[in-house]
PDB file of N, CA and C in Angstrom:
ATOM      1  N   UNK A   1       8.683-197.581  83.447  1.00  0.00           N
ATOM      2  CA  UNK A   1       7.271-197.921  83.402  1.00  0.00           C
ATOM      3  C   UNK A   1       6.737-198.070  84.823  1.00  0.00           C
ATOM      4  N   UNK A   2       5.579-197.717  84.555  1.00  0.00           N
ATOM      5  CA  UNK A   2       4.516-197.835  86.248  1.00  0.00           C
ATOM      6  C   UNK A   2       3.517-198.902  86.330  1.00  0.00           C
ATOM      7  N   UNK A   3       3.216-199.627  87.257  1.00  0.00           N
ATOM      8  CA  UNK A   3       2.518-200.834  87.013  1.00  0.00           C
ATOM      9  C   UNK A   3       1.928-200.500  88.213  1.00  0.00           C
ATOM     10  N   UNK A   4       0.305-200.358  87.876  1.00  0.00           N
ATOM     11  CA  UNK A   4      -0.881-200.304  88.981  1.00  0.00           C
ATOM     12  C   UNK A   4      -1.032-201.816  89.568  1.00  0.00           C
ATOM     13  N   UNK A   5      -1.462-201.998  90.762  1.00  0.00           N
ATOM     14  CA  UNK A   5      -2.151-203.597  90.707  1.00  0.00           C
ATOM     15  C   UNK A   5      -3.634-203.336  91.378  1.00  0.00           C
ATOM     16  N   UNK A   6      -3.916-203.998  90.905  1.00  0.00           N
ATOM     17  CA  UNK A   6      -5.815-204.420  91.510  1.00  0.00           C
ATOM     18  C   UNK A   6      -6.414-205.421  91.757  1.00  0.00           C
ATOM     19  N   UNK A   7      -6.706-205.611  93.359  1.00  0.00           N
ATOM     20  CA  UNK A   7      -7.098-207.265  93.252  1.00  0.00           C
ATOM     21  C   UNK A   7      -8.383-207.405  92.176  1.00  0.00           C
ATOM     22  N   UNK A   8      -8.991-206.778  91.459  1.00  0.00           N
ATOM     23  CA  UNK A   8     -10.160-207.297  90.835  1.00  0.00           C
ATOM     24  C   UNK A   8     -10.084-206.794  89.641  1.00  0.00           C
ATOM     25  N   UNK A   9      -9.033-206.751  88.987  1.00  0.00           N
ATOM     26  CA  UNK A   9      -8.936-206.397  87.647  1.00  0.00           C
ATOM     27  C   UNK A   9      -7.745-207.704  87.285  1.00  0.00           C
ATOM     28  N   UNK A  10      -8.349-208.337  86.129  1.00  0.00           N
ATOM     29  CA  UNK A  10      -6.777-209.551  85.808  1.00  0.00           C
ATOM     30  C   UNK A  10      -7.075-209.245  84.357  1.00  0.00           C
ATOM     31  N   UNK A  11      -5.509-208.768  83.994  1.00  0.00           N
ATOM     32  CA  UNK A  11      -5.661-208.751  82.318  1.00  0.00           C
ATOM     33  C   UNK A  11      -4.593-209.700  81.787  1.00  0.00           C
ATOM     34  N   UNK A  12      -5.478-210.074  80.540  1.00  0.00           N
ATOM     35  CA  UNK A  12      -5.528-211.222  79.969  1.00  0.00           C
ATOM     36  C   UNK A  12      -4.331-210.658  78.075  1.00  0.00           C
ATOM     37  N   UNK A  13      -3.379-211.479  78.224  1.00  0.00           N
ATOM     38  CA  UNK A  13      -2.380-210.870  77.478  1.00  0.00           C
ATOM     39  C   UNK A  13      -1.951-212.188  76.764  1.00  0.00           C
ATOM     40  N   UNK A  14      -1.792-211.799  75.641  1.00  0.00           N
ATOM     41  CA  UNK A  14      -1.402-213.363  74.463  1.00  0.00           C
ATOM     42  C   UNK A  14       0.391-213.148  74.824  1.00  0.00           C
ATOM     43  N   UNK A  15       0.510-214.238  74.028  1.00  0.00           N
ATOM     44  CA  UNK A  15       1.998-214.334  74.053  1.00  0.00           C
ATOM     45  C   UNK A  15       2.431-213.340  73.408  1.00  0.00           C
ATOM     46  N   UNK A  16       2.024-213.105  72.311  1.00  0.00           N
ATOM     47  CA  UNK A  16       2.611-212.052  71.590  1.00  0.00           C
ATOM     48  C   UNK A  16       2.760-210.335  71.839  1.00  0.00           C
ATOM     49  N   UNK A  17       1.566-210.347  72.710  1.00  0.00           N
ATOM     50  CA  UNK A  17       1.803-209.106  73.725  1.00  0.00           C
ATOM     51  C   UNK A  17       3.141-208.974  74.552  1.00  0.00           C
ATOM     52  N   UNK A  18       3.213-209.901  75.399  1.00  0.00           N
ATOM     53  CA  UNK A  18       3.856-210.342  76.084  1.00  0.00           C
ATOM     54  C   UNK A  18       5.713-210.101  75.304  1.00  0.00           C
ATOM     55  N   UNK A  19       5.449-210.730  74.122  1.00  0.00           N
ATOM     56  CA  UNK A  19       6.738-210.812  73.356  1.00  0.00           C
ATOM     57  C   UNK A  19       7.040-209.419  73.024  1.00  0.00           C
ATOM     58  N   UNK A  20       6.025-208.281  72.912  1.00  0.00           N
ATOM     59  CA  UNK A  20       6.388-206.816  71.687  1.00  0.00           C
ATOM     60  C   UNK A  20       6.300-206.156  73.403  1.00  0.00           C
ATOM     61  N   UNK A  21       5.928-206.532  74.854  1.00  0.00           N
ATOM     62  CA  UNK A  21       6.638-205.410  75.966  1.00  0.00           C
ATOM     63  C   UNK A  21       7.523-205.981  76.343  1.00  0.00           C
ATOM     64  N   UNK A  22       8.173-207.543  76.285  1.00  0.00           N
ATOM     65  CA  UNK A  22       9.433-207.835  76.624  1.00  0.00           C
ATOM     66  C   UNK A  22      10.658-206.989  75.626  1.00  0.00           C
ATOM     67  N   UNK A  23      10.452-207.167  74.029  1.00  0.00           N
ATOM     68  CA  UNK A  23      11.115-206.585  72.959  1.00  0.00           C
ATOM     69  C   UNK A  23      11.142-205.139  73.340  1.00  0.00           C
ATOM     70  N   UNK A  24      10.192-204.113  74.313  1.00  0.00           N
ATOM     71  CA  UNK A  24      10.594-202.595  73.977  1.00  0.00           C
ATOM     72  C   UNK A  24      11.079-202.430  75.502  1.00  0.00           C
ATOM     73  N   UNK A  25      11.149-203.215  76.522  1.00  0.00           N
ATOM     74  CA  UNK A  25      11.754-203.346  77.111  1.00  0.00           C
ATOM     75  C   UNK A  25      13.614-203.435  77.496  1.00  0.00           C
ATOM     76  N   UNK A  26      13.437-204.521  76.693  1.00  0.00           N
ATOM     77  CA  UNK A  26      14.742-204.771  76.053  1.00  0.00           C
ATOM     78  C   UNK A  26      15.607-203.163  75.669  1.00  0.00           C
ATOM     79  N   UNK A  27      14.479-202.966  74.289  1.00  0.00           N
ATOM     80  CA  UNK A  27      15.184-201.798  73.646  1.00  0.00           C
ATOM     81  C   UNK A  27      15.264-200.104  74.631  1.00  0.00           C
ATOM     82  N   UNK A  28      14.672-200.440  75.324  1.00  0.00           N
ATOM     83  CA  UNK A  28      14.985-199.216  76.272  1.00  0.00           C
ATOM     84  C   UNK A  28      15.864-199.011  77.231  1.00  0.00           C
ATOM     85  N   UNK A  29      16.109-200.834  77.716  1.00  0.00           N
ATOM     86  CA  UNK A  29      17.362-200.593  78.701  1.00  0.00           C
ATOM     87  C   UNK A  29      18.639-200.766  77.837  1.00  0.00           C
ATOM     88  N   UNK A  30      18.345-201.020  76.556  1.00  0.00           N
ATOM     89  CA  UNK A  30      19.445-200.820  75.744  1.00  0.00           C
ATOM     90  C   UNK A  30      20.087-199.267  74.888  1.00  0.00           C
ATOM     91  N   UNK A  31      19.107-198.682  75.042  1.00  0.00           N
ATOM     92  CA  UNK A  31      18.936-196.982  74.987  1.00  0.00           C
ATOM     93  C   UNK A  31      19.890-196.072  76.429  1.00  0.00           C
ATOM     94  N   UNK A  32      19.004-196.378  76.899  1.00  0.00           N
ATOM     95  CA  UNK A  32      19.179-196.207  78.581  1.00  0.00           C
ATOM     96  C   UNK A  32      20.656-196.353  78.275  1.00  0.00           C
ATOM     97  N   UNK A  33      21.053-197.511  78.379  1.00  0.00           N
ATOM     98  CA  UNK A  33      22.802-197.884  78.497  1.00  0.00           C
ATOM     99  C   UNK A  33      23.458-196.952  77.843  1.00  0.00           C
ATOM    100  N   UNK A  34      23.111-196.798  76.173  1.00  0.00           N
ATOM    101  CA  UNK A  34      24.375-195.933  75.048  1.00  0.00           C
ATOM    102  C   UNK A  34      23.812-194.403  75.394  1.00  0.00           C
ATOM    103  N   UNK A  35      22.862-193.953  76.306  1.00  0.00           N
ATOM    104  CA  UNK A  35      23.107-192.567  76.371  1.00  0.00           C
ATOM    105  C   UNK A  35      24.220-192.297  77.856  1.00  0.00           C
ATOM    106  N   UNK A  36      24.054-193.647  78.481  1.00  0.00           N
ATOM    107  CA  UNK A  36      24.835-193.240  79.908  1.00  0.00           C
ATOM    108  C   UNK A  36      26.147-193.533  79.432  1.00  0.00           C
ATOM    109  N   UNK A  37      26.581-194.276  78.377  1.00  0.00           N
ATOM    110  CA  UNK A  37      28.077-194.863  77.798  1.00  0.00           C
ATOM    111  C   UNK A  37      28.441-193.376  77.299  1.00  0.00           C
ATOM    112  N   UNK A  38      27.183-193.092  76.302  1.00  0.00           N
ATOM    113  CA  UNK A  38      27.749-191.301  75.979  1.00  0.00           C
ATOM    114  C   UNK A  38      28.383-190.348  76.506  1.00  0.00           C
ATOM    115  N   UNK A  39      27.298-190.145  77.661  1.00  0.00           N
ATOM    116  CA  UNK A  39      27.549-188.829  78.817  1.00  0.00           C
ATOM    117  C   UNK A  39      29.159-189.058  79.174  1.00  0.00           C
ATOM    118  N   UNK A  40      28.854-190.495  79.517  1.00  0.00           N
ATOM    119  CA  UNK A  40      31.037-190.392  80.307  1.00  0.00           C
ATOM    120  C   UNK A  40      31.599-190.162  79.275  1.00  0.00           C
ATOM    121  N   UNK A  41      30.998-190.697  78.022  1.00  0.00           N
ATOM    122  CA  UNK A  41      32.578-190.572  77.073  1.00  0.00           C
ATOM    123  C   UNK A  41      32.996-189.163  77.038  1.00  0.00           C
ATOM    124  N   UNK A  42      31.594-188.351  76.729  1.00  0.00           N
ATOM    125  CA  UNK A  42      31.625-186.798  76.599  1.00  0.00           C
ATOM    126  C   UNK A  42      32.665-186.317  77.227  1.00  0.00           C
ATOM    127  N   UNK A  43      32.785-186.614  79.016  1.00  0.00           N
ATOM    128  CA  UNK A  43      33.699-186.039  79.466  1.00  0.00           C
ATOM    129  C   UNK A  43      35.279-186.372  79.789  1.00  0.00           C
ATOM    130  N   UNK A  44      35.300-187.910  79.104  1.00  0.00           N
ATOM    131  CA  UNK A  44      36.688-188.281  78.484  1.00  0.00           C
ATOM    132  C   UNK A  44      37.293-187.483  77.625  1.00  0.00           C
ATOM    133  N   UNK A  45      36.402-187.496  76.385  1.00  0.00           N
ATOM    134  CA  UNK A  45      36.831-186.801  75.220  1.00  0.00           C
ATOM    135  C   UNK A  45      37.316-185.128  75.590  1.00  0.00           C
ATOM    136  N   UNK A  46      36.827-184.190  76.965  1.00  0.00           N
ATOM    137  CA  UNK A  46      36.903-183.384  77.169  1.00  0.00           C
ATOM    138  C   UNK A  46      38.266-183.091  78.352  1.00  0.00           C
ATOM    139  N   UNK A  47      38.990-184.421  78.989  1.00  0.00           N
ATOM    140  CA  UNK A  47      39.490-184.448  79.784  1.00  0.00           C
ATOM    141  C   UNK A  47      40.753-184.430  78.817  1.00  0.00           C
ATOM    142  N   UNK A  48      40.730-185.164  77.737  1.00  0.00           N
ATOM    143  CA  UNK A  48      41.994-185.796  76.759  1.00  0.00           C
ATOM    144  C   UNK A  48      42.399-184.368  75.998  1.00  0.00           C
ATOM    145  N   UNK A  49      41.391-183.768  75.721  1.00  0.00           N
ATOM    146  CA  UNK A  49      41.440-182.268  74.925  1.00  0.00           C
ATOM    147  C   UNK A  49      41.873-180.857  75.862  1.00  0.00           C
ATOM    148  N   UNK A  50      41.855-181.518  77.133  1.00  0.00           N
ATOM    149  CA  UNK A  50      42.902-180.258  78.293  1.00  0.00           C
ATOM    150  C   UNK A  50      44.146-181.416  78.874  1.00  0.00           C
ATOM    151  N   UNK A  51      44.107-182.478  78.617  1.00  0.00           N
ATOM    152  CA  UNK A  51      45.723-182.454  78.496  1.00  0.00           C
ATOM    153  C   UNK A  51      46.407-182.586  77.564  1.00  0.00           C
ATOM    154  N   UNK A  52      46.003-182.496  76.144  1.00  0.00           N
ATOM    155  CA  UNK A  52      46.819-182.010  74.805  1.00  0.00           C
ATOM    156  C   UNK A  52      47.460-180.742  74.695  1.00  0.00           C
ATOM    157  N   UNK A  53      46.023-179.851  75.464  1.00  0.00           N
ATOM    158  CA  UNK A  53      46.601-178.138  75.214  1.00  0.00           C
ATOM    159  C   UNK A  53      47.463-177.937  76.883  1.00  0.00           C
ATOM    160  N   UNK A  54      47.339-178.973  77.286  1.00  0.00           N
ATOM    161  CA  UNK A  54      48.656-178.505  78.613  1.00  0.00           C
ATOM    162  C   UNK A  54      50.031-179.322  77.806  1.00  0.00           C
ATOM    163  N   UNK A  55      49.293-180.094  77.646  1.00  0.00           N
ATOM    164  CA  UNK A  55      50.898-180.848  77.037  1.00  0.00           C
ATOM    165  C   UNK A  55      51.889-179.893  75.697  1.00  0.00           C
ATOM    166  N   UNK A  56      50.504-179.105  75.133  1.00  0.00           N
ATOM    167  CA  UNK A  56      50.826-178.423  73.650  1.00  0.00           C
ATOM    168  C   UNK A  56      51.670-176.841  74.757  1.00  0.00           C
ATOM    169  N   UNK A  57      51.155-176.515  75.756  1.00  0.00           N
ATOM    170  CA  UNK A  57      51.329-175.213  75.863  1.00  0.00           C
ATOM    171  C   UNK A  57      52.554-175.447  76.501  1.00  0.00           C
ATOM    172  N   UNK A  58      52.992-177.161  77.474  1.00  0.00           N
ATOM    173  CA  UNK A  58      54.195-177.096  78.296  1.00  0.00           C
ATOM    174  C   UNK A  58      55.744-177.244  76.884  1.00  0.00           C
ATOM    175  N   UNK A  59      55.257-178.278  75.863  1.00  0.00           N
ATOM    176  CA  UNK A  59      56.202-177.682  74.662  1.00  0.00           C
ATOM    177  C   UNK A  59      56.474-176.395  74.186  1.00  0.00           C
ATOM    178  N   UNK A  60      55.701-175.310  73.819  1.00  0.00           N
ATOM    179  CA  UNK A  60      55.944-174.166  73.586  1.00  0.00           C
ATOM    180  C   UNK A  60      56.635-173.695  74.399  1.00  0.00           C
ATOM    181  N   UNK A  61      56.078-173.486  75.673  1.00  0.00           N
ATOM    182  CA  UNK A  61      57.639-173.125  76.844  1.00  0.00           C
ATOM    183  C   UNK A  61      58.746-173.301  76.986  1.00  0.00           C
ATOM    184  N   UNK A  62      59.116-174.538  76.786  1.00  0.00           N
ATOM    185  CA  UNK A  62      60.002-175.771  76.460  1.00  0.00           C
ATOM    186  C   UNK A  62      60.893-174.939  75.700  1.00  0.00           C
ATOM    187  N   UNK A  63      60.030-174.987  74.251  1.00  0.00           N
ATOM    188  CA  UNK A  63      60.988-174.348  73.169  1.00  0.00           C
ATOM    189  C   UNK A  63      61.379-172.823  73.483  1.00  0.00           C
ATOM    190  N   UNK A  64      61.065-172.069  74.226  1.00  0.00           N
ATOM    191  CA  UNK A  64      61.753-171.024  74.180  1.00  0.00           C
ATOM    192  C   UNK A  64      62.685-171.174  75.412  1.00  0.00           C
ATOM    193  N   UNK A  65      63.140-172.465  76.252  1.00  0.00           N
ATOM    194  CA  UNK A  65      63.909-172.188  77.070  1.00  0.00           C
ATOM    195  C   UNK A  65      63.177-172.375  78.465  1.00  0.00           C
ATOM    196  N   UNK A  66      61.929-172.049  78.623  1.00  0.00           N
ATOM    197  CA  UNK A  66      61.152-171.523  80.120  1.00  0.00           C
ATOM    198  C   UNK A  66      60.304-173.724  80.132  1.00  0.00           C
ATOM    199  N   UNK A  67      61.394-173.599  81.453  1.00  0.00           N
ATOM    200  CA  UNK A  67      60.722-175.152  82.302  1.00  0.00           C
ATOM    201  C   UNK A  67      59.224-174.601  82.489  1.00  0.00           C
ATOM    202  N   UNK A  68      58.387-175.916  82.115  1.00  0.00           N
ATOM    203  CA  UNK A  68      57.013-175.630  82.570  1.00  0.00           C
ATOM    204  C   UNK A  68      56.875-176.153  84.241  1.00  0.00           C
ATOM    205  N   UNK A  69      56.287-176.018  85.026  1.00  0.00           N
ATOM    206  CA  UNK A  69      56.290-176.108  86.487  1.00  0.00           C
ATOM    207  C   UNK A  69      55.031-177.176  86.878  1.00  0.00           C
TER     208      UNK A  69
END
């Protein structure tokens, strides 16, 4: 969010205003957080899935005899 200031403008806000931009506040830096928790996991989940198929491809070698290096 962007916040202008003006010395000659004062706005006048109830509590309850106050309460529903603290509340979407809230919910945005709570947004904010589970898409940035996402992105890394993304590339966990992608790091774990190339060392299965190294781990899968150094067994196959294995089994025919040939040390993986």
């Amino acid at each position: 969010m962007t916040t202008l200031t003006a010395p000659c403008y004062v706005a006048r806000t109830t509590r309850f205003e106050r309460m529903l931009l603290t509340t979407a506040a809230g919910i945005d830096r709570f947004v904010a957080m589970r898409r940035q928790r996402r992105a890394s996991a993304s590339r966990t989940v992608a790091a774990q899935a190339a060392a299965v198929e190294a781990r899968t491809d150094a067994r196959a070698l294995g089994s025919i005899g040939i040390l993986p290096r």
